[in-house]
Protein backbone atom coordinates (compact mmCIF):
# COMPACT_ATOMS: atom_id res chain seq x y z
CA UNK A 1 18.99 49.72 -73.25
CA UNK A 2 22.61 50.81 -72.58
CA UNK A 3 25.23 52.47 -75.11
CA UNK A 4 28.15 50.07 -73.56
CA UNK A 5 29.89 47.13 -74.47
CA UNK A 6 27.88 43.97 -72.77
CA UNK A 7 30.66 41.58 -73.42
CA UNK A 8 32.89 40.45 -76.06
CA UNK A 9 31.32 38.19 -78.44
CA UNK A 10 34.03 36.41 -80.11
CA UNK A 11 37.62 36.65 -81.26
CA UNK A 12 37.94 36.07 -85.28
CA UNK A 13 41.17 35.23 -87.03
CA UNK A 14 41.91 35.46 -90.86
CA UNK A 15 43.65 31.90 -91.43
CA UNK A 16 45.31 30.95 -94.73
CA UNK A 17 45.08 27.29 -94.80
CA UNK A 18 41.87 25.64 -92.63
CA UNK A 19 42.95 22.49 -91.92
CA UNK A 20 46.49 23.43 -90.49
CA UNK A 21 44.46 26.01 -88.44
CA UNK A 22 42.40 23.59 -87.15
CA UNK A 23 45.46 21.54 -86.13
CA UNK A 24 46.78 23.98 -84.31
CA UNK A 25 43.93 25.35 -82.69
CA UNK A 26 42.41 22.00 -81.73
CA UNK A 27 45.41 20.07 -81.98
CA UNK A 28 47.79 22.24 -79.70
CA UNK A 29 45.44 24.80 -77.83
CA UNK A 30 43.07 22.33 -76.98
CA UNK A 31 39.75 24.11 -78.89
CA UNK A 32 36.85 22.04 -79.51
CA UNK A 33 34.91 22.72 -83.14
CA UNK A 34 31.18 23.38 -82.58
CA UNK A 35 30.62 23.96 -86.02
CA UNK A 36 31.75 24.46 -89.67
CA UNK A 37 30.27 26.47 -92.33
CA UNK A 38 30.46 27.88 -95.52
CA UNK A 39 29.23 31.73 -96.35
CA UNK A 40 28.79 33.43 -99.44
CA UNK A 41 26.77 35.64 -101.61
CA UNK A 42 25.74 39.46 -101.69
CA UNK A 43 25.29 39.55 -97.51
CA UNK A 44 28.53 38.50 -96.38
CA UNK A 45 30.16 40.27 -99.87
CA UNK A 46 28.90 43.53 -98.40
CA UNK A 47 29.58 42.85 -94.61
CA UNK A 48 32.82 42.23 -94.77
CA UNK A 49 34.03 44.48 -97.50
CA UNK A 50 34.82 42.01 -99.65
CA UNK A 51 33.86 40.83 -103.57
CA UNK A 52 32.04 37.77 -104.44
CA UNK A 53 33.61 36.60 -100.59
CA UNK A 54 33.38 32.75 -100.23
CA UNK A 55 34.35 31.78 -96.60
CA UNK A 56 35.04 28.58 -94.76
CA UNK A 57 34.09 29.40 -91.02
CA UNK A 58 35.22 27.04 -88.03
CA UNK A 59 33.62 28.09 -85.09
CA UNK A 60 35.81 26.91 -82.35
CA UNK A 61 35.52 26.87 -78.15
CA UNK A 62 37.75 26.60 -75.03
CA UNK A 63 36.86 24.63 -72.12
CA UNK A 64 35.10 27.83 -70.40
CA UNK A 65 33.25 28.22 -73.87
CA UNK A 66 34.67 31.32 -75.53
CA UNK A 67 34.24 31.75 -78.82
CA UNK A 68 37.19 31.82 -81.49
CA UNK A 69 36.11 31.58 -84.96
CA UNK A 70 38.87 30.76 -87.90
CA UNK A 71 37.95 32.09 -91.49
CA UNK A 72 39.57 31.00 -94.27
CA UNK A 73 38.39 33.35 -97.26
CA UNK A 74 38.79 31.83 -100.76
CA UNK A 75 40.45 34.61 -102.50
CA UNK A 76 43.39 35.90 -100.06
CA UNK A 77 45.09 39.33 -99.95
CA UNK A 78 48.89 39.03 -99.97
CA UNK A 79 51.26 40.59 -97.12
CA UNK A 80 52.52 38.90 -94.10
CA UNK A 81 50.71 41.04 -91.26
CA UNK A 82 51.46 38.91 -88.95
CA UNK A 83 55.15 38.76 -89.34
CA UNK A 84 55.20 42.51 -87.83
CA UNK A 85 56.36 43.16 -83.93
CA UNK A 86 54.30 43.14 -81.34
CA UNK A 87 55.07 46.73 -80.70
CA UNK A 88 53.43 47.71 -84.30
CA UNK A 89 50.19 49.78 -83.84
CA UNK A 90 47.17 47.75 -84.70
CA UNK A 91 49.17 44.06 -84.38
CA UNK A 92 47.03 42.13 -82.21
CA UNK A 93 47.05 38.76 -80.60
CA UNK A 94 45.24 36.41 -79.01
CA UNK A 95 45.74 35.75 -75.11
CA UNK A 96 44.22 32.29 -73.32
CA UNK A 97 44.95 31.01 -70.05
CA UNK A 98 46.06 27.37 -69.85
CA UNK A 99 47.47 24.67 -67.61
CA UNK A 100 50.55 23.35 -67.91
CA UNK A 101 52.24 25.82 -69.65
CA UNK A 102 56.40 24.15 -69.34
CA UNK A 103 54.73 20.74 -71.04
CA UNK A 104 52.80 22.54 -73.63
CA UNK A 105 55.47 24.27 -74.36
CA UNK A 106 57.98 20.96 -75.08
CA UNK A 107 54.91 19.31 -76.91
CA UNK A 108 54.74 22.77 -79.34
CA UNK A 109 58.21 22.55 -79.53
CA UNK A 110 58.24 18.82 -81.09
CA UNK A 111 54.53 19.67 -83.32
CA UNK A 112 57.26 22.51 -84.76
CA UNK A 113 55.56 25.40 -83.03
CA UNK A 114 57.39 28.70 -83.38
CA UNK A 115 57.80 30.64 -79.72
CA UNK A 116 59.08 34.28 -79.21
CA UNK A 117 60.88 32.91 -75.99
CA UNK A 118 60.15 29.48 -73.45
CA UNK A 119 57.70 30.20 -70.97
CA UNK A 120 58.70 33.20 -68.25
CA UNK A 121 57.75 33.98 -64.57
CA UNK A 122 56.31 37.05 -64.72
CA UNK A 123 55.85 39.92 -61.74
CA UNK A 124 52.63 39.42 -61.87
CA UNK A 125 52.29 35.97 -60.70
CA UNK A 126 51.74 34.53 -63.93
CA UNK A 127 54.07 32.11 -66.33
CA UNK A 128 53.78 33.26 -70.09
CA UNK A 129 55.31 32.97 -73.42
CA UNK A 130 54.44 33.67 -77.12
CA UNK A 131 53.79 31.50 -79.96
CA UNK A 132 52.64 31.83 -83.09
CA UNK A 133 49.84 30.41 -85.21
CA UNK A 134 50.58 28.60 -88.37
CA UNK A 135 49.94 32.36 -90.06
CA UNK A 136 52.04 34.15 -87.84
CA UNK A 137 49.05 35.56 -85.19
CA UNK A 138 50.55 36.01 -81.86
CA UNK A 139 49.19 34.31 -79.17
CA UNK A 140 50.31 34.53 -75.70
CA UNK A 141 50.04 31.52 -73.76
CA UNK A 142 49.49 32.36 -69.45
CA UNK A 143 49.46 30.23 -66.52
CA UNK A 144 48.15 31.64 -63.77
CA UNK A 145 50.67 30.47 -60.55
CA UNK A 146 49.72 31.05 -57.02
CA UNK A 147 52.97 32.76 -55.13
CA UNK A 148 55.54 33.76 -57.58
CA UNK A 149 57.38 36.98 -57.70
CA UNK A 150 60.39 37.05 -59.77
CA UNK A 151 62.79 39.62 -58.74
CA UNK A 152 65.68 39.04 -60.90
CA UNK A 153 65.84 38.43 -64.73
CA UNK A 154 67.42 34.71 -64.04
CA UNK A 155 64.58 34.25 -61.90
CA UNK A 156 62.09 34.57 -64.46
CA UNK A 157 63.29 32.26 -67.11
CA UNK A 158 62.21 28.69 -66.69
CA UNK A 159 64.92 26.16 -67.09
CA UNK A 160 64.58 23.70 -70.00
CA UNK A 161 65.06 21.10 -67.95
């Protein structure tokens, strides 16, 4: 038996409304639901920290199968987290690799999608850009391109074309 991480398990996010979560996760990202559940009662009370906790649970998956599970707790706390910069300690966000960034981008664009900036060429070899959930969660959106290096700023923003 080891005392180190194995691998990560799953990414959970705290959603407000389930069904607009599920839009935009499925919808938009492209996340197929394995399942849905309800939990509630004294075990998941006490695991989570939270009183008589009733919580719809989508448990979604890319196409490589990672897990991303939405929960949608019946009795919310107030405060718009998500709303915070980047740059705030503990603000996280969610990162997944995608094809097609540019047209993803006009199709979030017309679903009403909210973006930090269109997609960028980064140094890296990468395109990527922000968005945000329908609660405000970050999540950064990266194409992985084969022979890019930007070396100016004008290089790295895509043309809306």
């Amino acid at each position: 038996m080891s005392d180190k991480i194995v691998k990560v398990r799953h990414a959970g996010v705290s959603v407000s409304i389930m069904e607009r979560s599920l839009c935009f996760y499925e919808g938009f990202l492209g996340f197929s639901r394995q399942r849905r559940l309800r939990r509630q009662g004294e075990y998941i009370s006490r695991l989570t920290g939270t009183d008589n906790a009733d919580i719809d649970i989508a448990i979604l998956t890319s196409l490589q199968g990672e897990f991303l599970e939405l929960l949608c707790f019946s009795e919310k706390s107030s405060g718009e987290i998500h709303r915070r910069p980047l740059a705030t300690p503990g603000r996280a966000h969610i990162a997944v690799t995608v094809d097609g960034l540019n047209a993803l981008y006009f199709r979030g664009l017309e679903l009403g999608v909210e973006f930090i900036t269109p997609p960028i060429h980064s140094p890296d070899g990468v395109l990527v850009c922000f968005c945000r959930d329908p609660d405000g969660l970050l999540i950064e959106l990266v194409e992985p391109l084969n022979t890019l290096q930007a070396t100016t700023l004008s290089d790295c923003i895509t043309t809306q074309a």
